[in-house]
C-alpha atoms as a PDB file:
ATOM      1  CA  UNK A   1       0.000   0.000   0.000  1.00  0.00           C
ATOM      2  CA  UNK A   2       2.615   2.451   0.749  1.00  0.00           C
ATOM      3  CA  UNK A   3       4.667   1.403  -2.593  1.00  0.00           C
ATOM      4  CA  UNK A   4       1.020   2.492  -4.740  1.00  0.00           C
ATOM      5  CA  UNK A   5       0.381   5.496  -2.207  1.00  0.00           C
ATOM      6  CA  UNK A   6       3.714   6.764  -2.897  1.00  0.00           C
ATOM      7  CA  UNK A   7       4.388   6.641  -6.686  1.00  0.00           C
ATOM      8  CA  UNK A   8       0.756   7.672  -6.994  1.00  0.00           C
ATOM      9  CA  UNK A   9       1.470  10.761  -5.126  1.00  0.00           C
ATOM     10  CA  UNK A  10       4.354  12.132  -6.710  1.00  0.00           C
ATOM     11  CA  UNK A  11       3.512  10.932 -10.217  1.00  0.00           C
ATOM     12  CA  UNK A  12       0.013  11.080 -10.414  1.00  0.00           C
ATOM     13  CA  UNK A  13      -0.679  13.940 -12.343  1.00  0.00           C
ATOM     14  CA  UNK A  14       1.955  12.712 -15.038  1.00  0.00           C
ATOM     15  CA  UNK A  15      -0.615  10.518 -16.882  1.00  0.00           C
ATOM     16  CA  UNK A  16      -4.182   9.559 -17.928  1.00  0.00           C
ATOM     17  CA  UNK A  17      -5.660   8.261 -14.593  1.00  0.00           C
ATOM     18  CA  UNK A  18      -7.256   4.405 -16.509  1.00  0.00           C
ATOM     19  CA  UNK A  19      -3.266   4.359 -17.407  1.00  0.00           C
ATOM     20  CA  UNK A  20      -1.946   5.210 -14.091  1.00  0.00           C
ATOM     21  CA  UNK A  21      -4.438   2.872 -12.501  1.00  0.00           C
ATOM     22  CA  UNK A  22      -3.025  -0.259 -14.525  1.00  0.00           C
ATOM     23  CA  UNK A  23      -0.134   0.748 -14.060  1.00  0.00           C
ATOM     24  CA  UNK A  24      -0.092   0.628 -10.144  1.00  0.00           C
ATOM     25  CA  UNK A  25      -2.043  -2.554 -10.863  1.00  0.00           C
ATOM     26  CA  UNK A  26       0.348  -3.833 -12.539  1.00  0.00           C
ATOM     27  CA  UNK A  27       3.478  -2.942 -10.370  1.00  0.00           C
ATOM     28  CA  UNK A  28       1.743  -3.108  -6.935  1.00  0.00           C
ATOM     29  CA  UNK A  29      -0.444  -5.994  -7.102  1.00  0.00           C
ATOM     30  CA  UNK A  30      -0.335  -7.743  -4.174  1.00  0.00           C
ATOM     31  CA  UNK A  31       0.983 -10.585  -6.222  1.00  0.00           C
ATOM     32  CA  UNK A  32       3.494  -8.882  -7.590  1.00  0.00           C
ATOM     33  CA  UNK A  33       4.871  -7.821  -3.912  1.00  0.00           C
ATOM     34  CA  UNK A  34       4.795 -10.904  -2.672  1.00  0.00           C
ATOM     35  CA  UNK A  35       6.935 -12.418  -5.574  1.00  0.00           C
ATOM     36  CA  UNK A  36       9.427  -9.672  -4.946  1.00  0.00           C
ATOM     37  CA  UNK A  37       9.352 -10.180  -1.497  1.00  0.00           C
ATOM     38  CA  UNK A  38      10.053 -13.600  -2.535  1.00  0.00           C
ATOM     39  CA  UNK A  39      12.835 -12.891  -4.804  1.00  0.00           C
ATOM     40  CA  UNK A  40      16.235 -13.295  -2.718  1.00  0.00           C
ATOM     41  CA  UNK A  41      17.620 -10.851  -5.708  1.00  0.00           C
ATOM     42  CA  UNK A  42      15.542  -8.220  -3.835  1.00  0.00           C
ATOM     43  CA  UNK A  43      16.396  -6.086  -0.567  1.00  0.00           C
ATOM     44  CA  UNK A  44      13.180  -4.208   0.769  1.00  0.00           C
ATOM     45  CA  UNK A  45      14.143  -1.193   3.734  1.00  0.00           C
ATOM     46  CA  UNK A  46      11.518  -0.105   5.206  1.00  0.00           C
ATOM     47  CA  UNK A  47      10.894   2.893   7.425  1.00  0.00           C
ATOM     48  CA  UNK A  48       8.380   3.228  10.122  1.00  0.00           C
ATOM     49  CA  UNK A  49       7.927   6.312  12.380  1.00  0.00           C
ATOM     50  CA  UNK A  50       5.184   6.681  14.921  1.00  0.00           C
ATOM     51  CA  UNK A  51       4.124   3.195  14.422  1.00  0.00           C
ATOM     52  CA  UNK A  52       3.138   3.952  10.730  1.00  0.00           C
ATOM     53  CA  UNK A  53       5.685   2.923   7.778  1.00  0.00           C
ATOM     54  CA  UNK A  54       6.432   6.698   5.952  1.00  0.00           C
ATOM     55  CA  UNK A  55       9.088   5.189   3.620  1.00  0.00           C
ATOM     56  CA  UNK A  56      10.540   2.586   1.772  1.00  0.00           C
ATOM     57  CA  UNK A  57      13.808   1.807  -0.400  1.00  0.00           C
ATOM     58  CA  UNK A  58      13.744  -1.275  -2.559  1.00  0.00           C
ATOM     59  CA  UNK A  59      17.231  -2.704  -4.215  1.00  0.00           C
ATOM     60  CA  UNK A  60      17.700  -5.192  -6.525  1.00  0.00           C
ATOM     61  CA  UNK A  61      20.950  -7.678  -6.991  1.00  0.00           C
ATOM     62  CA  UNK A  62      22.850  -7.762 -10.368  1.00  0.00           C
ATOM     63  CA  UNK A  63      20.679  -5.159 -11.610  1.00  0.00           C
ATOM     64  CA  UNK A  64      21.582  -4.545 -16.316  1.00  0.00           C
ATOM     65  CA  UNK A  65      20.558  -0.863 -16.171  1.00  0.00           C
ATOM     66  CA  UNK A  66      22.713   1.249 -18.240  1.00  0.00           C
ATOM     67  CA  UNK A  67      24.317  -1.998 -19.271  1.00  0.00           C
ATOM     68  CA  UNK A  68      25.017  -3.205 -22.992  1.00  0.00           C
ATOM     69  CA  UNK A  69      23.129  -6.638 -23.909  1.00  0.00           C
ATOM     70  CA  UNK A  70      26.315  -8.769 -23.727  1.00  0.00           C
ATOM     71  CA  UNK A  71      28.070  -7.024 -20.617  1.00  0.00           C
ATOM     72  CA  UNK A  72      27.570  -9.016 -17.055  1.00  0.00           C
ATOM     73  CA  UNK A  73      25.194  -7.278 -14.362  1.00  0.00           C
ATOM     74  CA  UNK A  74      26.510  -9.518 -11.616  1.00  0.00           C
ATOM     75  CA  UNK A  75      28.000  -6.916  -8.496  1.00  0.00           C
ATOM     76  CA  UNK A  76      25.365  -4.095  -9.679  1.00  0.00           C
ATOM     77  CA  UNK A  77      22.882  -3.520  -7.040  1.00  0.00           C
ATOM     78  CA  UNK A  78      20.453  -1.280  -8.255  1.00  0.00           C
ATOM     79  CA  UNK A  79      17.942   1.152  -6.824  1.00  0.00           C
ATOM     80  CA  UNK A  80      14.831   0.239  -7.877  1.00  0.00           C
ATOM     81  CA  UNK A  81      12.425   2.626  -5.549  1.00  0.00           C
ATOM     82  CA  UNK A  82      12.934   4.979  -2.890  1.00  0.00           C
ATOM     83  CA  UNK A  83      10.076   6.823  -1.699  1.00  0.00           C
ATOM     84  CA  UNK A  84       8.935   8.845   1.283  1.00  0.00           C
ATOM     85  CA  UNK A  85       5.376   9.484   2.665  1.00  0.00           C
ATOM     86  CA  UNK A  86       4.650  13.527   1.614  1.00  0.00           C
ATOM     87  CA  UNK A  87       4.360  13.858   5.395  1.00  0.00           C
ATOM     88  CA  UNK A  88       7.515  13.041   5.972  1.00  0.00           C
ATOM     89  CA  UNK A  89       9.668  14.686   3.014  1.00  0.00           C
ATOM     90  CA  UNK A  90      12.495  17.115   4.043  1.00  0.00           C
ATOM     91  CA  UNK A  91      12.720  15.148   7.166  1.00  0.00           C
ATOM     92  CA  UNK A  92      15.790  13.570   6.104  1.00  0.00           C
ATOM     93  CA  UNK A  93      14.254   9.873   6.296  1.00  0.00           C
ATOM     94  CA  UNK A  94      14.902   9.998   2.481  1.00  0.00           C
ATOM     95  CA  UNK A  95      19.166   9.899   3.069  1.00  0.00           C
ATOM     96  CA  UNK A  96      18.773   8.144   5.942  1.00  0.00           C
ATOM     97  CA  UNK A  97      17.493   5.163   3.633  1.00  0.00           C
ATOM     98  CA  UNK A  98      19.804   5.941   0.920  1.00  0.00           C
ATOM     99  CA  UNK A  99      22.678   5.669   3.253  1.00  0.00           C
ATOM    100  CA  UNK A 100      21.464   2.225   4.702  1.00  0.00           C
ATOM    101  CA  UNK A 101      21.187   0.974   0.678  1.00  0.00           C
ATOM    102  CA  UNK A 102      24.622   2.455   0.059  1.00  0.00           C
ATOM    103  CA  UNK A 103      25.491   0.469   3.264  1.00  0.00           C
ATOM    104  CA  UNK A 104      24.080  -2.430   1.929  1.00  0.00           C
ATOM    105  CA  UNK A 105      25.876  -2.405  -1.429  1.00  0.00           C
ATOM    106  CA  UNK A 106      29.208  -2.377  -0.033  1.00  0.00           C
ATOM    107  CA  UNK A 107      27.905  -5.301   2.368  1.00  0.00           C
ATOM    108  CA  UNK A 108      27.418  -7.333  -0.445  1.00  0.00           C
ATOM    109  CA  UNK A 109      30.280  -6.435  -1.921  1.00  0.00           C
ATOM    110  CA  UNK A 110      28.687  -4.337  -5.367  1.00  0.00           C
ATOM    111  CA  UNK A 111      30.799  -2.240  -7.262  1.00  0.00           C
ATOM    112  CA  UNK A 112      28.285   0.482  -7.998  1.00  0.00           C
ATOM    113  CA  UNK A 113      24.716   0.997  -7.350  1.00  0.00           C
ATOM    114  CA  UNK A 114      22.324   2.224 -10.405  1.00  0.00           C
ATOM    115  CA  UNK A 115      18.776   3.698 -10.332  1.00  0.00           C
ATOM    116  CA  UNK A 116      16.902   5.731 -12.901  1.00  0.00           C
ATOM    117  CA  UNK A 117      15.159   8.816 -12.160  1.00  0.00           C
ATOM    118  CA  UNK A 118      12.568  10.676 -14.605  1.00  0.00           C
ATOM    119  CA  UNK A 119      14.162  13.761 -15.995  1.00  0.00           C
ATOM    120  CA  UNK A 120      11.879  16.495 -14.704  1.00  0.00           C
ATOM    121  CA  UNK A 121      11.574  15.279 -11.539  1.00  0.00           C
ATOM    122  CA  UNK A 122      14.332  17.747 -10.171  1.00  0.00           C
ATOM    123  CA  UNK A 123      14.137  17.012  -6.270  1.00  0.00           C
ATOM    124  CA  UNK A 124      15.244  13.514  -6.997  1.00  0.00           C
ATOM    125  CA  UNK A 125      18.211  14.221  -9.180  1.00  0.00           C
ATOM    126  CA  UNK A 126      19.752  17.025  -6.812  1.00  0.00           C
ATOM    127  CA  UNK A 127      18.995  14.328  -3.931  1.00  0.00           C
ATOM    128  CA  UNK A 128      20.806  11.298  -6.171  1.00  0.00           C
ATOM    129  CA  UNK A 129      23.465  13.721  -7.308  1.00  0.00           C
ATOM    130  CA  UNK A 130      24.369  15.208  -3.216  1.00  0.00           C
ATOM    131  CA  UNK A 131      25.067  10.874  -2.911  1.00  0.00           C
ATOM    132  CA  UNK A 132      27.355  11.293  -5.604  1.00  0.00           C
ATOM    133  CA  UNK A 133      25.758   9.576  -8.568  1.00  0.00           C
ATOM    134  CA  UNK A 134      26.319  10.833 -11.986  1.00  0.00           C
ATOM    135  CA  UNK A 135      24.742  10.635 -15.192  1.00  0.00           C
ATOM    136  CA  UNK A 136      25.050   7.193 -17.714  1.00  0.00           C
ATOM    137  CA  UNK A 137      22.712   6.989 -20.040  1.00  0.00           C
ATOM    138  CA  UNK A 138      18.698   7.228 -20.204  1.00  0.00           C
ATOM    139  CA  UNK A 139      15.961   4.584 -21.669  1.00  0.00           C
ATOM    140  CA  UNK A 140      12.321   5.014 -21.818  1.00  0.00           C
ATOM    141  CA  UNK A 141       9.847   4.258 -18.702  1.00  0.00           C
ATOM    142  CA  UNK A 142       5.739   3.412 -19.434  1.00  0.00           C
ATOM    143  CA  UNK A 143       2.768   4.033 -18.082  1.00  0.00           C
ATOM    144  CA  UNK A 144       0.171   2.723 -20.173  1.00  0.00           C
ATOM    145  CA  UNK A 145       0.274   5.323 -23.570  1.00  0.00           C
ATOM    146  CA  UNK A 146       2.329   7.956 -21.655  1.00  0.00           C
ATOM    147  CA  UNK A 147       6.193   7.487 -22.738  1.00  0.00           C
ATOM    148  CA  UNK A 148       8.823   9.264 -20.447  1.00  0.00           C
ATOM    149  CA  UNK A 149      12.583   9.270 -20.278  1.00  0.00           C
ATOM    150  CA  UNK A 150      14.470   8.662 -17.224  1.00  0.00           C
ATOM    151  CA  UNK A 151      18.205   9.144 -17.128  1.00  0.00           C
ATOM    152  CA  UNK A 152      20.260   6.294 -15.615  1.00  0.00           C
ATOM    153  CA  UNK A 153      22.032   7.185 -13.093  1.00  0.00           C
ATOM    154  CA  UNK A 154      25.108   5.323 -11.459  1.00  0.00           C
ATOM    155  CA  UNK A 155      27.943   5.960  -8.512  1.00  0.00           C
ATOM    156  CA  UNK A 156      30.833   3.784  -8.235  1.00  0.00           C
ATOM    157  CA  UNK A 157      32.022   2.367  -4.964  1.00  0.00           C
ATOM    158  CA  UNK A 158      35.027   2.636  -3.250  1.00  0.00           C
ATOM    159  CA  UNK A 159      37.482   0.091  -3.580  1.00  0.00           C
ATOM    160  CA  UNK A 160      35.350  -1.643  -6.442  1.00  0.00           C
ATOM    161  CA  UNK A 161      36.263  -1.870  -9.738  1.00  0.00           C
ATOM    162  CA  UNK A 162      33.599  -0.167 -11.826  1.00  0.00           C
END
């Protein structure tokens, strides 16, 4: 629930609402969380203030973003969501979880962590870019008939080869 609450608020206005509603059907089902919860390639944080989760970060193991067809994904861990309840934006909850999947990475040994980003959402890139990630390449992200780019965005890890 707080996976659908959050995308829908901070993207909800960016596309016909019978498109956004598949959409979060699609990606939020509860079948579709429990496979990923499931998945051992997937790493859930979540964050719970007040008794009430207000955020979650979800990573995913050997991750091809950014990656050419024949190149190996394995020691990627990529950053598939990271979202905070509106409440609780500015509150620093946000890097807190960033930190712990940063943490996380080098845990499990990862040379570099990827995530992609839509390219007018301008909060998100100044937070991803103040954690040191930079700019790769960009692909093409669907909901239903609305077609957006989001730029692929990657940071290397210390004493990882990249």
């Amino acid at each position: 629930m707080l996976g659908r609450q959050t995308f829908l608020d901070t993207f909800g206005d960016e596309a016909p609402a019978d498109d956004m509603a598949a959409f979060l059907d699609q990606t939020y089902g509860p079948d579709i969380q429990l496979a990923e919860l499931q998945d051992p390639r997937h790493t859930f944080l979540l964050a719970e203030m007040q008794g009430q989760a207000v955020g979650y970060a979800k990573a995913w193991r050997d991750s091809p973003l950014g990656l050419e067809a024949d190149e190996n994904p394995a020691d990627r861990l990529e950053l598939k969501q990271l979202y905070v309840a509106q409440d609780w934006i500015g509150t620093g909850l946000g890097a807190s979880l960033m930190r712990r999947v940063l943490e996380l990475a080098q845990a499990e040994a990862c040379r570099c962590v990827v995530l992609g980003v839509w390219e007018h959402n301008a909060r998100a890139k100044a937070f991803y870019e103040r954690f040191g990630f930079r700019q790769i390449g960009q692909h093409t992200f669907h909901i239903g008939t609305n077609v957006s780019t989001d730029l692929i965005l990657r940071k290397g890890l210390a004493g990882r080869a990249s």
